[in-house]
C-alpha atoms as a PDB file:
ATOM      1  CA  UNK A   1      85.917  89.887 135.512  1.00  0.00           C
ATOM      2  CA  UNK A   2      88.931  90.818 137.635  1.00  0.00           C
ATOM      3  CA  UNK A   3      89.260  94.261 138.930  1.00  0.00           C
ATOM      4  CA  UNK A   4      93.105  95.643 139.248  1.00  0.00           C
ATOM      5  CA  UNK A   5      93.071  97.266 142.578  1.00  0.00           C
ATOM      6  CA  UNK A   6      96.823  97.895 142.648  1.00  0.00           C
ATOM      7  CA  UNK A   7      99.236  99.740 139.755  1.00  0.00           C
ATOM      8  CA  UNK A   8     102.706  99.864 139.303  1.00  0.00           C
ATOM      9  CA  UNK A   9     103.116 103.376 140.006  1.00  0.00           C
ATOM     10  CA  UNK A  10     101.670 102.873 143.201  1.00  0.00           C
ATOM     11  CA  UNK A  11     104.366 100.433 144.523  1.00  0.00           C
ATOM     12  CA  UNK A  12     107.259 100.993 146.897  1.00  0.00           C
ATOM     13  CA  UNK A  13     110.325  99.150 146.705  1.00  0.00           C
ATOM     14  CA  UNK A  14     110.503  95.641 148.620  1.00  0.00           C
ATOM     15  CA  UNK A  15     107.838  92.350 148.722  1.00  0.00           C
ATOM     16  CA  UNK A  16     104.809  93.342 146.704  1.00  0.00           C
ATOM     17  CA  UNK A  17     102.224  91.635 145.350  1.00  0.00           C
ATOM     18  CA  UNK A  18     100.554  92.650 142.021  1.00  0.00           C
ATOM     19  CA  UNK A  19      98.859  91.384 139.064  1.00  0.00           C
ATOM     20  CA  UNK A  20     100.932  92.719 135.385  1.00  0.00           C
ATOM     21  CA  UNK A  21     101.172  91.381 131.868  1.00  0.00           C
ATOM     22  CA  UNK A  22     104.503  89.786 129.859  1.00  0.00           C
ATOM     23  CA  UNK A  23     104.836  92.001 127.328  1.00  0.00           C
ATOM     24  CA  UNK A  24     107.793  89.786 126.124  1.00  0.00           C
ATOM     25  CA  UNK A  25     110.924  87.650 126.899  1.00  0.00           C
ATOM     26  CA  UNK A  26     114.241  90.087 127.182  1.00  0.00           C
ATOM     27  CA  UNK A  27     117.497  87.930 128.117  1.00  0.00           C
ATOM     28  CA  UNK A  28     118.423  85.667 130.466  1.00  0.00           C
ATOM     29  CA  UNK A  29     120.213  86.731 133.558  1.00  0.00           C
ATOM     30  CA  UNK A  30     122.342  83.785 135.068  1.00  0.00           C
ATOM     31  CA  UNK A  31     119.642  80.782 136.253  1.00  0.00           C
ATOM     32  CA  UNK A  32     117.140  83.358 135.484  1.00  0.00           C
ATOM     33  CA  UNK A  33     114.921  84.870 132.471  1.00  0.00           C
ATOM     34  CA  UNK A  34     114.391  88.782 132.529  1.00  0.00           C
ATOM     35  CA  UNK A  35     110.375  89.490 131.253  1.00  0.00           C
ATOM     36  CA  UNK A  36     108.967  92.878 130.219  1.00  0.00           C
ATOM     37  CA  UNK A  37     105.984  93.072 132.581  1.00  0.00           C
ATOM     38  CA  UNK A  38     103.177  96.038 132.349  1.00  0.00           C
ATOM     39  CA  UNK A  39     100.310  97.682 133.543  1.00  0.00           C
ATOM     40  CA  UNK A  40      98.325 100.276 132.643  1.00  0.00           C
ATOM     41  CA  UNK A  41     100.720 102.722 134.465  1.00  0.00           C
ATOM     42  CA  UNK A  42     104.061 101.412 133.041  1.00  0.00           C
ATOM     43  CA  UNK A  43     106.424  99.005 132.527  1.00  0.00           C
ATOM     44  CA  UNK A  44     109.093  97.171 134.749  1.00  0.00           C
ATOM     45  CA  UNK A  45     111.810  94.052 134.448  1.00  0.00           C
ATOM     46  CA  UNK A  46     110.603  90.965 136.291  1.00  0.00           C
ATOM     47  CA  UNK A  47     112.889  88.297 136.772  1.00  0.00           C
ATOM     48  CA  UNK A  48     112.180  84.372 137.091  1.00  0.00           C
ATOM     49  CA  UNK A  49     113.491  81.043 137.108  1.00  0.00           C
ATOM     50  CA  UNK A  50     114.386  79.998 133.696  1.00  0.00           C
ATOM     51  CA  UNK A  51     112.172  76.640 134.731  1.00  0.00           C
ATOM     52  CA  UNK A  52     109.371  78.715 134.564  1.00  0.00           C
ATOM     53  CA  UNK A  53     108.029  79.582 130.837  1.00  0.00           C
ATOM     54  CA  UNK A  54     105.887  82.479 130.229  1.00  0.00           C
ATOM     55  CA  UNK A  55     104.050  83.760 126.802  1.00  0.00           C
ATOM     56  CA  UNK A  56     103.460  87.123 125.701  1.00  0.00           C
ATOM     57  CA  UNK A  57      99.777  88.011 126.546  1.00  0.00           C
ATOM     58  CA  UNK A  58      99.739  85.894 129.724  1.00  0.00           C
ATOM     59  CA  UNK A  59      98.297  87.957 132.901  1.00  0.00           C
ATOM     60  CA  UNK A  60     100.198  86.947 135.862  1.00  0.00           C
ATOM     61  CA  UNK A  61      99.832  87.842 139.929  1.00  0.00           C
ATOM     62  CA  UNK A  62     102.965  87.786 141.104  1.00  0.00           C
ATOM     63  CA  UNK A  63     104.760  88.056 144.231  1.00  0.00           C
ATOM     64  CA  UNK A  64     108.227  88.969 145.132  1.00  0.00           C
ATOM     65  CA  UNK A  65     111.140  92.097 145.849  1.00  0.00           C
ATOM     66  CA  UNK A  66     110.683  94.834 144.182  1.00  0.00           C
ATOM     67  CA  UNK A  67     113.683  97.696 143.439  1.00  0.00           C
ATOM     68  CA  UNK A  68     114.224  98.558 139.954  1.00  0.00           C
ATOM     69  CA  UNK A  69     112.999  95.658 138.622  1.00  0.00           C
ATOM     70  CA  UNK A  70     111.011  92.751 140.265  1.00  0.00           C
ATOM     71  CA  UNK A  71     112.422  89.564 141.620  1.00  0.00           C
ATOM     72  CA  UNK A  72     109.596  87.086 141.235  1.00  0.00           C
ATOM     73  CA  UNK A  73     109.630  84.386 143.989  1.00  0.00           C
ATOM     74  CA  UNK A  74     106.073  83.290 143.463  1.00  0.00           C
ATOM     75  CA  UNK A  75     103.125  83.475 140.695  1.00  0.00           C
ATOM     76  CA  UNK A  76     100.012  82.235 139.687  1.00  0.00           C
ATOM     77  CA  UNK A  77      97.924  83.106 136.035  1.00  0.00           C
ATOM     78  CA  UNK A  78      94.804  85.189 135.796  1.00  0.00           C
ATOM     79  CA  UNK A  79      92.324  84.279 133.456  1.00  0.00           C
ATOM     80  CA  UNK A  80      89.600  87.189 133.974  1.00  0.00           C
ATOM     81  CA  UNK A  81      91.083  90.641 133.699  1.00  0.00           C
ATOM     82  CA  UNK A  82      90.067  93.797 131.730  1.00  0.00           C
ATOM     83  CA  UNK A  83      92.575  94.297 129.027  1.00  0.00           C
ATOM     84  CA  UNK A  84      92.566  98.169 129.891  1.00  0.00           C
ATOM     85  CA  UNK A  85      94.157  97.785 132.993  1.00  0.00           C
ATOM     86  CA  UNK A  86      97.529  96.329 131.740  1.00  0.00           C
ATOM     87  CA  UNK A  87      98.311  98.347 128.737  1.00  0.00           C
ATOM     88  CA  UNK A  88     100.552 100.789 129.355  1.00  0.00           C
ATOM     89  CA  UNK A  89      98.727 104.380 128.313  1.00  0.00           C
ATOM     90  CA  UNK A  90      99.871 108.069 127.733  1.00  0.00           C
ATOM     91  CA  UNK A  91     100.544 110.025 130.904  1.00  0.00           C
ATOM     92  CA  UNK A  92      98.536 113.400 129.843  1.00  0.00           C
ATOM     93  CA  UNK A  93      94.508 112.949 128.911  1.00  0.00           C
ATOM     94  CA  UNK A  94      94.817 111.982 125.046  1.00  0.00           C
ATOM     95  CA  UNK A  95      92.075 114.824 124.090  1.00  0.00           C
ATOM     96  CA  UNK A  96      94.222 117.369 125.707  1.00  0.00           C
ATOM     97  CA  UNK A  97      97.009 116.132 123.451  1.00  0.00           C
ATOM     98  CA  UNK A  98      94.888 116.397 120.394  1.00  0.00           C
ATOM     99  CA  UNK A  99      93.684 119.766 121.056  1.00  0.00           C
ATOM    100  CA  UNK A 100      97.501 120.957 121.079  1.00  0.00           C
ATOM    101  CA  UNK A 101      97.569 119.467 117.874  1.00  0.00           C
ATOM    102  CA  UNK A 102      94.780 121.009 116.233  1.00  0.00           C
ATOM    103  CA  UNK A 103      96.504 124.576 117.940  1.00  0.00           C
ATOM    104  CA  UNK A 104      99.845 123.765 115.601  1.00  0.00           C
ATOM    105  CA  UNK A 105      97.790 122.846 112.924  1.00  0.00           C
ATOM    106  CA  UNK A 106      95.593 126.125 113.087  1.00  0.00           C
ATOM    107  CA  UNK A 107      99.095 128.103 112.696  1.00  0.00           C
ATOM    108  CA  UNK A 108     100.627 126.634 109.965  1.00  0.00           C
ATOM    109  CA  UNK A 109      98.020 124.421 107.940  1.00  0.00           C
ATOM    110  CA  UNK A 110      96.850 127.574 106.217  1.00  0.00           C
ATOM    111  CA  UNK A 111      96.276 126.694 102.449  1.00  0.00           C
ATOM    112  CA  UNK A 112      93.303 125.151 100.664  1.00  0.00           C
ATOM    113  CA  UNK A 113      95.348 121.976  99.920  1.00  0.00           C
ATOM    114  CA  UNK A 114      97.032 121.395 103.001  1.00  0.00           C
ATOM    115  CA  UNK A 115      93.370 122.023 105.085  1.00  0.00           C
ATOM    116  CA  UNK A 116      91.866 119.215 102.635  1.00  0.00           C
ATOM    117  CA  UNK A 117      94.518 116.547 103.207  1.00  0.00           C
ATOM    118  CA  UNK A 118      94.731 117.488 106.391  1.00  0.00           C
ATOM    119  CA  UNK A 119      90.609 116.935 107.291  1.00  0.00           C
ATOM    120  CA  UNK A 120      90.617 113.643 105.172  1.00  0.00           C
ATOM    121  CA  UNK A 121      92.001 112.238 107.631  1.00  0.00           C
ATOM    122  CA  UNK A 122      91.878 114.243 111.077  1.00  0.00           C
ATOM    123  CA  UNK A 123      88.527 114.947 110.332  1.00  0.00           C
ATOM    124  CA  UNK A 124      87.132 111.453 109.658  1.00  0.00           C
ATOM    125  CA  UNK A 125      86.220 109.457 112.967  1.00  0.00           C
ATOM    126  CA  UNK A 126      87.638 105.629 111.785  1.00  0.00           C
ATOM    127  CA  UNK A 127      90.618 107.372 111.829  1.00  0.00           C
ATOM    128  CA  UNK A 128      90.726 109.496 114.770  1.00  0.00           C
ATOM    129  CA  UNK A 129      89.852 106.623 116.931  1.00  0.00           C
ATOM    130  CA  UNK A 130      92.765 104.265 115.382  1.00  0.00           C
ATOM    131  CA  UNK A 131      95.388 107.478 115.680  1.00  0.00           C
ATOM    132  CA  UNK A 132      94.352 108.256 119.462  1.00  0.00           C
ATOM    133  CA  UNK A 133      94.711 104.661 120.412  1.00  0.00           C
ATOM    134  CA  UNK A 134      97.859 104.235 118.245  1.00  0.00           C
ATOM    135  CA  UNK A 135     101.330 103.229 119.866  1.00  0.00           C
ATOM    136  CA  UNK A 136     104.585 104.752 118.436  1.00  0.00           C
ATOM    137  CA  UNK A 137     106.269 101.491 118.683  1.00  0.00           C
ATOM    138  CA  UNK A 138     106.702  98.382 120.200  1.00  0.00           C
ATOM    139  CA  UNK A 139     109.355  98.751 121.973  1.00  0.00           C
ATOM    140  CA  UNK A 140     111.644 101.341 120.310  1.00  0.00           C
ATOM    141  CA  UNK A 141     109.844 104.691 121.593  1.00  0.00           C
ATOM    142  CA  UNK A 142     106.448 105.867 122.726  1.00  0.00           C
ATOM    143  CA  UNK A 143     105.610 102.591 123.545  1.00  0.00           C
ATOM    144  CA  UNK A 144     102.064 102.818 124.862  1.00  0.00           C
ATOM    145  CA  UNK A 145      98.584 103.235 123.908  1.00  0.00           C
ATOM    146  CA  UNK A 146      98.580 107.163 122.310  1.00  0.00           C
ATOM    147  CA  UNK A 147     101.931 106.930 122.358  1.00  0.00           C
ATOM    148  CA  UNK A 148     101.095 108.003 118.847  1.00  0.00           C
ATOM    149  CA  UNK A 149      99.562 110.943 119.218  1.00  0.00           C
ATOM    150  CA  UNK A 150     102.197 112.463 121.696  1.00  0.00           C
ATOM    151  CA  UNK A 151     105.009 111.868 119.496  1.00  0.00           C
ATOM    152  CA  UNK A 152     102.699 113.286 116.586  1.00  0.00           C
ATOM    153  CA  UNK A 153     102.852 116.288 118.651  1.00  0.00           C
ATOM    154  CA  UNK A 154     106.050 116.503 119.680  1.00  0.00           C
ATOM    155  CA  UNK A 155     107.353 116.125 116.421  1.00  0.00           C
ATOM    156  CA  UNK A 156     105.071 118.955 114.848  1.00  0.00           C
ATOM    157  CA  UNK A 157     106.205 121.511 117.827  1.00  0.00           C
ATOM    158  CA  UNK A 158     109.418 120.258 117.298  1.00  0.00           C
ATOM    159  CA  UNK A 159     109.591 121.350 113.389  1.00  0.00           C
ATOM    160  CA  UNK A 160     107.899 123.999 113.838  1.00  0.00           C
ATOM    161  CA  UNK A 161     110.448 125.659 115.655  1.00  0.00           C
ATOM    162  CA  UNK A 162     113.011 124.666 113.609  1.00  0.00           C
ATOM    163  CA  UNK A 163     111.338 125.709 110.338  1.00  0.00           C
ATOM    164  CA  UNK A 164     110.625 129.195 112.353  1.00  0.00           C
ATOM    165  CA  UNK A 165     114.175 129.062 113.355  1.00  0.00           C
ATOM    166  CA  UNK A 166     116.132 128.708 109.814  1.00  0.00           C
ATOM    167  CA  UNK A 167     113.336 130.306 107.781  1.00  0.00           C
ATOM    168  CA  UNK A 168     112.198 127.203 105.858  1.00  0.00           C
ATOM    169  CA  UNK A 169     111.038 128.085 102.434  1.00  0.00           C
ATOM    170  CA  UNK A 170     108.213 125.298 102.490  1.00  0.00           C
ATOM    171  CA  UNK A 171     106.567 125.368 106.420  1.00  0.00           C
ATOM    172  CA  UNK A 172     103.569 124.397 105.826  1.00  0.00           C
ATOM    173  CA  UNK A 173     104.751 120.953 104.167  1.00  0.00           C
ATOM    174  CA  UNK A 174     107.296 120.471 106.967  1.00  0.00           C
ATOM    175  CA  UNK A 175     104.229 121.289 109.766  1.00  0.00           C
ATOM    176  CA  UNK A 176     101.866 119.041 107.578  1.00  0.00           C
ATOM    177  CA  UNK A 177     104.502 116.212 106.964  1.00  0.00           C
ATOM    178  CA  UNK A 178     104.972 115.991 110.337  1.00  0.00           C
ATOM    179  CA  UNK A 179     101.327 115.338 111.408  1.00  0.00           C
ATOM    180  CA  UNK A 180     101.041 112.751 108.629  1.00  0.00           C
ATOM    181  CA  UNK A 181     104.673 110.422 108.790  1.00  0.00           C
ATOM    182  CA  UNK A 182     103.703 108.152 111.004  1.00  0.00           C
ATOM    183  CA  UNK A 183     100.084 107.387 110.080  1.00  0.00           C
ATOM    184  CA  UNK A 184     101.262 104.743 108.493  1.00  0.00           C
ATOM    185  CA  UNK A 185     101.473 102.861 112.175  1.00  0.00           C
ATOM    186  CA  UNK A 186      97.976 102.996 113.053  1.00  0.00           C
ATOM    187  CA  UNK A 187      98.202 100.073 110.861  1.00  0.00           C
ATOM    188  CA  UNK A 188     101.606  98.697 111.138  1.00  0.00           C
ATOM    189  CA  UNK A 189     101.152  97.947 114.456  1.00  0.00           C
ATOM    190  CA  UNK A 190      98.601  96.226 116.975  1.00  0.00           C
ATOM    191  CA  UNK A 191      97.735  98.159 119.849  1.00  0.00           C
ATOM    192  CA  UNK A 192      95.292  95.302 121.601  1.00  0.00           C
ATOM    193  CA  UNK A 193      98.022  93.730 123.365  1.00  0.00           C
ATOM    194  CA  UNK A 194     100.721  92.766 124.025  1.00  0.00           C
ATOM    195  CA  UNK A 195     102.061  95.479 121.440  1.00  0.00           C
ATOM    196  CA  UNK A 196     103.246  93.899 117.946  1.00  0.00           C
ATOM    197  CA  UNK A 197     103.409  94.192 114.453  1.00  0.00           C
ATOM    198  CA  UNK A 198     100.812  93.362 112.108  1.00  0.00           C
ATOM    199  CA  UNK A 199     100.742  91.027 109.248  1.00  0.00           C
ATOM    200  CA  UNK A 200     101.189  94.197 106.782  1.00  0.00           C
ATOM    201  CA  UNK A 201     103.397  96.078 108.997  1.00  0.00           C
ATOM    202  CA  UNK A 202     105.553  93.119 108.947  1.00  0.00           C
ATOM    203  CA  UNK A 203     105.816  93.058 105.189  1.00  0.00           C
ATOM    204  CA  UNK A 204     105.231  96.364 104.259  1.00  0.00           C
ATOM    205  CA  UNK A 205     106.108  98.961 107.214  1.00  0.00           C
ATOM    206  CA  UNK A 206     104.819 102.539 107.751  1.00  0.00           C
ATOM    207  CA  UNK A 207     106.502 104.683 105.313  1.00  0.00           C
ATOM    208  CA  UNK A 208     105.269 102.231 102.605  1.00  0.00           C
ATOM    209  CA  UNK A 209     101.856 101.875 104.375  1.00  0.00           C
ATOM    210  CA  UNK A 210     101.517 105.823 105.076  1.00  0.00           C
ATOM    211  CA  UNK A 211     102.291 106.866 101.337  1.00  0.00           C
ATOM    212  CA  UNK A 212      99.278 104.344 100.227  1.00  0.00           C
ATOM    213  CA  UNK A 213      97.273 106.454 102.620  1.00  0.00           C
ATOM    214  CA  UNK A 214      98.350 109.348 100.845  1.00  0.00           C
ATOM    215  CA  UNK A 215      97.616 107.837  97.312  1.00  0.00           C
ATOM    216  CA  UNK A 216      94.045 107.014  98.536  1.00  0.00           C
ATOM    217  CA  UNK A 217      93.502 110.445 100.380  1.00  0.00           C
ATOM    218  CA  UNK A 218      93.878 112.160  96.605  1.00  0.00           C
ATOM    219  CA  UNK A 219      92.347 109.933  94.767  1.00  0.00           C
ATOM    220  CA  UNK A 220      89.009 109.859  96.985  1.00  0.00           C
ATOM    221  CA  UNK A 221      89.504 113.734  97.527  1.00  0.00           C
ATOM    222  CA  UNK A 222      89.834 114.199  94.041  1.00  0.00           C
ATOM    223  CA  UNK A 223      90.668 117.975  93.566  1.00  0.00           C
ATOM    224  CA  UNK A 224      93.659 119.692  91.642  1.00  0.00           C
ATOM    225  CA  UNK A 225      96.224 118.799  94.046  1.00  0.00           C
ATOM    226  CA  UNK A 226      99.630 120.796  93.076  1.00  0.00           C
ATOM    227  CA  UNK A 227     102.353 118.124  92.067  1.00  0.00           C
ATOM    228  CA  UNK A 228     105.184 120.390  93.942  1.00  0.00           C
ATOM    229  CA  UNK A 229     102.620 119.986  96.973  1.00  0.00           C
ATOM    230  CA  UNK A 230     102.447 116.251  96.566  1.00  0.00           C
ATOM    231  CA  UNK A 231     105.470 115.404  95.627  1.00  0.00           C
ATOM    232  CA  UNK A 232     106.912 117.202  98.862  1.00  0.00           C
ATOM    233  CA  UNK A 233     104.829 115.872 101.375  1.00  0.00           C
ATOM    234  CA  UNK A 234     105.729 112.009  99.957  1.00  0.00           C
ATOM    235  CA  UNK A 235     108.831 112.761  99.766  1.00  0.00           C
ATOM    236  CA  UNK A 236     109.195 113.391 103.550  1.00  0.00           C
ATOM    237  CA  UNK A 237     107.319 111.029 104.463  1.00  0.00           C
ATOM    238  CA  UNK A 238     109.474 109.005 102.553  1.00  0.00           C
ATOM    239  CA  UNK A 239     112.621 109.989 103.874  1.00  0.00           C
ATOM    240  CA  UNK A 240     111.879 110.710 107.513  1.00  0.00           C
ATOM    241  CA  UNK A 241     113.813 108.140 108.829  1.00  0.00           C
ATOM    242  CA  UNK A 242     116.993 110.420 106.992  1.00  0.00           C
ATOM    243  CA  UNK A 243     118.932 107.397 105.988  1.00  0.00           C
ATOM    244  CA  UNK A 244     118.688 103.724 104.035  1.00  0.00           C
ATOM    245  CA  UNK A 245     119.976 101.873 107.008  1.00  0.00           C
ATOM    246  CA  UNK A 246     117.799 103.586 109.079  1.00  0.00           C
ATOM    247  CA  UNK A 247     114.846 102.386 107.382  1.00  0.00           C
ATOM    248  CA  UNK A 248     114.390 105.219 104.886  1.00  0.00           C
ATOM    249  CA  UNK A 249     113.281 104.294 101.075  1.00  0.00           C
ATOM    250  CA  UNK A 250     115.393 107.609  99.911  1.00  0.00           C
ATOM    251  CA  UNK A 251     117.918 109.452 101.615  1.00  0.00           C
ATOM    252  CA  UNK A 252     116.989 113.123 102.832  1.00  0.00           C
ATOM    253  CA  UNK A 253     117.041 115.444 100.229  1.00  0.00           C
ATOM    254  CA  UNK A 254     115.216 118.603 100.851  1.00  0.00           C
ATOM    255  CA  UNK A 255     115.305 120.943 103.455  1.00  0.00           C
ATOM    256  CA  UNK A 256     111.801 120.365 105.019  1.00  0.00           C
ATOM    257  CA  UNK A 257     112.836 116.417 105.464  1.00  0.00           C
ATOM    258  CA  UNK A 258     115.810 117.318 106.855  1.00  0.00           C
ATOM    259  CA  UNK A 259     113.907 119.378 109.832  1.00  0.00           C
ATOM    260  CA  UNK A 260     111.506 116.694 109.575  1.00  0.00           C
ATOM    261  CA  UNK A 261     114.110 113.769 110.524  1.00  0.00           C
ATOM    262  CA  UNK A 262     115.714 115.543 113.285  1.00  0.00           C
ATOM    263  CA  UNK A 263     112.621 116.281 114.718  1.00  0.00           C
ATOM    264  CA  UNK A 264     111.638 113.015 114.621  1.00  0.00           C
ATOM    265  CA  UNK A 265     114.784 111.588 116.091  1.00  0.00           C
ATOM    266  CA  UNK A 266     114.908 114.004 118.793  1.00  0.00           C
ATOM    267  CA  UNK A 267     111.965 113.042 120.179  1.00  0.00           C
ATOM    268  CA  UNK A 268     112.102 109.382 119.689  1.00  0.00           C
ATOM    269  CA  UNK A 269     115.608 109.761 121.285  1.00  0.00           C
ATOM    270  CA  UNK A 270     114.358 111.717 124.564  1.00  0.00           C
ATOM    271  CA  UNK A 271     111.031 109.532 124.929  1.00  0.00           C
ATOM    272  CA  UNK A 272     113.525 106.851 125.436  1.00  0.00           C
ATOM    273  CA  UNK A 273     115.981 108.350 128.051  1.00  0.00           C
ATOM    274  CA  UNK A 274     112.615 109.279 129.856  1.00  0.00           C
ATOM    275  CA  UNK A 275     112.108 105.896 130.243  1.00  0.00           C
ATOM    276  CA  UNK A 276     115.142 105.067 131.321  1.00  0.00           C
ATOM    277  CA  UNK A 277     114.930 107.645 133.559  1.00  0.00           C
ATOM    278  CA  UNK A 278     112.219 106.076 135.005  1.00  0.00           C
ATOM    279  CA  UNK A 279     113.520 102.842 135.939  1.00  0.00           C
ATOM    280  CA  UNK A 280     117.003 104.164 136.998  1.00  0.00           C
ATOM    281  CA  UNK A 281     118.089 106.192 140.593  1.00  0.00           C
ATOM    282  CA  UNK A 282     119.136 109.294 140.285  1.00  0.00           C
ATOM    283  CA  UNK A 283     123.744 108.733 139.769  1.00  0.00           C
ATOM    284  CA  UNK A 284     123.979 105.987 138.919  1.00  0.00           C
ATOM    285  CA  UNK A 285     124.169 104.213 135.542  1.00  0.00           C
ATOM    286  CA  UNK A 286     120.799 102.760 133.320  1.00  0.00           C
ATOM    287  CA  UNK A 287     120.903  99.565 131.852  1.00  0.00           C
ATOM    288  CA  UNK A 288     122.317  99.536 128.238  1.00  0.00           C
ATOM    289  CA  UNK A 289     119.763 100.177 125.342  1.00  0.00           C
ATOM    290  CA  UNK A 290     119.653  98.935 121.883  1.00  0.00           C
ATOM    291  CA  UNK A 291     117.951 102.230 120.596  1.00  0.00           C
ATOM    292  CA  UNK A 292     120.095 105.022 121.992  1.00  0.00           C
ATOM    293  CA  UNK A 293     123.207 102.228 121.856  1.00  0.00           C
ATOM    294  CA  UNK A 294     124.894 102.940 125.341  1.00  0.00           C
ATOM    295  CA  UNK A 295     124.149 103.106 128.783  1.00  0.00           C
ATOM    296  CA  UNK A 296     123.518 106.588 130.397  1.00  0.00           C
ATOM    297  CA  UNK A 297     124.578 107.820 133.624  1.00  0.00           C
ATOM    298  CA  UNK A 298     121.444 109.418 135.131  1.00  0.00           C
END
């Protein structure tokens, strides 16, 4: 088995040599096709000939000029490689990340119901390990392994403020309902690499897949479950996205899904400018992105 000796982080700019995986096919640039390429550490733009095909999941050495992205001038496959090593992973260690959860949780997850439905799932192991090695997308934001878990985080802090802020009449649900929304992607989306969707994400995506979670959470808890309680926490989980042609089944219609949106936007938003950050010098302009839909002078 190969053993990566050299990460992407640890590169300077000009000829390197270094061992990443396609993640997948971008564009084509002139006679040349722009990859998504990836390590453990993060991503980066390699460019090749267009002669030259490459799959997602392929391992590649590769050789070549590095600046902001790499220009690939020569490469060979790798067949024996620890998958670990080329999967991009959350910066911060993923238990510290949890414990801040459980902190925001300990705050404002204070009733008997919201405790239960809370420790159904944060409290059974199957789970915990899918949700700490969850992505929060494939490519739109939080795009690496507990990825999940930081933007779980994020958007908790992030509506917690904002219910503190504007006196929400129903915290606890808007706290809650942020933990739980995107639980639904521990199985919408493969995390073994190179990041996709699933078969059932595919068809059925995470709102759909994170309300049946919810549906079998009170049915195997079975306790007296308040339908106001129930029918809230659904409902945002429902319409977290805020909008049908955002993905949404329903529209936003209370005030906790409301705070529970813009959280949620916010910090799927900023997660991606980081990353542009990141692969952009400081004044001048980023590349365009689909997500954010302009280019951003950095």
């Amino acid at each position: 088995m190969s053993n990566k000796k050299i990460f992407l982080s640890e590169l300077k700019d000009g000829n390197i040599k270094v061992s990443l995986m396609v993640m997948k096919k971008l564009y084509k640039d002139g006679n040349k096709v722009v990859y998504l390429l990836s390590d453990k550490s993060g991503y980066i733009n390699g460019k090749v000939a267009q002669k030259i095909k490459l799959e997602p999941g392929q391992v590649i050495e590769i050789e070549g000029n590095k600046d902001y992205t790499i220009d690939i001038t020569n490469l060979k496959l790798i067949e024996n490689y620890e998958l670990e090593d080329y999967l991009v992973s959350v910066k911060r260690p993923i238990e510290d990340i949890m414990n801040d959860i459980e902190e925001l949780t300990k705050i404002y997850i204070t009733s008997p119901q919201g405790k239960m439905l809370n420790d159904y799932f944060f409290k059974d192991e199957k789970f915990l390990d899918k949700f700490k090695k969850g992505i929060g997308g494939v490519s739109m934001h939080h795009n690496y392994i507990g990825g999940l878990a930081e933007h779980t985080l994020n958007v908790m802090y992030l509506t917690s403020v904002l219910c503190d802020r504007y006196d929400c009449r129903h915290k606890e649900i808007g706290v809650l309902s942020a933990k739980l929304h995107d639980i639904g992607k521990i199985y919408e989306l493969d995390y073994n690499g190179p990041f996709k969707y699933t078969l059932e994400g595919e068809l059925e995506g995470h709102i759909v897949i994170g309300i049946q979670m919810i549906d079998r959470a009170i049915i195997d808890l079975d306790i007296p479950f308040s339908d106001d309680f129930i029918r809230r926490i659904k409902g945002c989980i429902v319409q977290h996205h805020g909008k049908l042609e955002y993905g949404s089944p329903k529209s936003c219609n209370m005030e906790e899904s409301f705070i529970l949106n813009y959280a949620d936007t916010v910090d799927a938003t900023m997660n991606k400018i980081e990353q542009l950050k990141e692969n952009t010098r400081e004044n001048t302009w980023s590349s365009y992105d689909r997500r954010i839909e302009t280019k951003l002078y950095l």
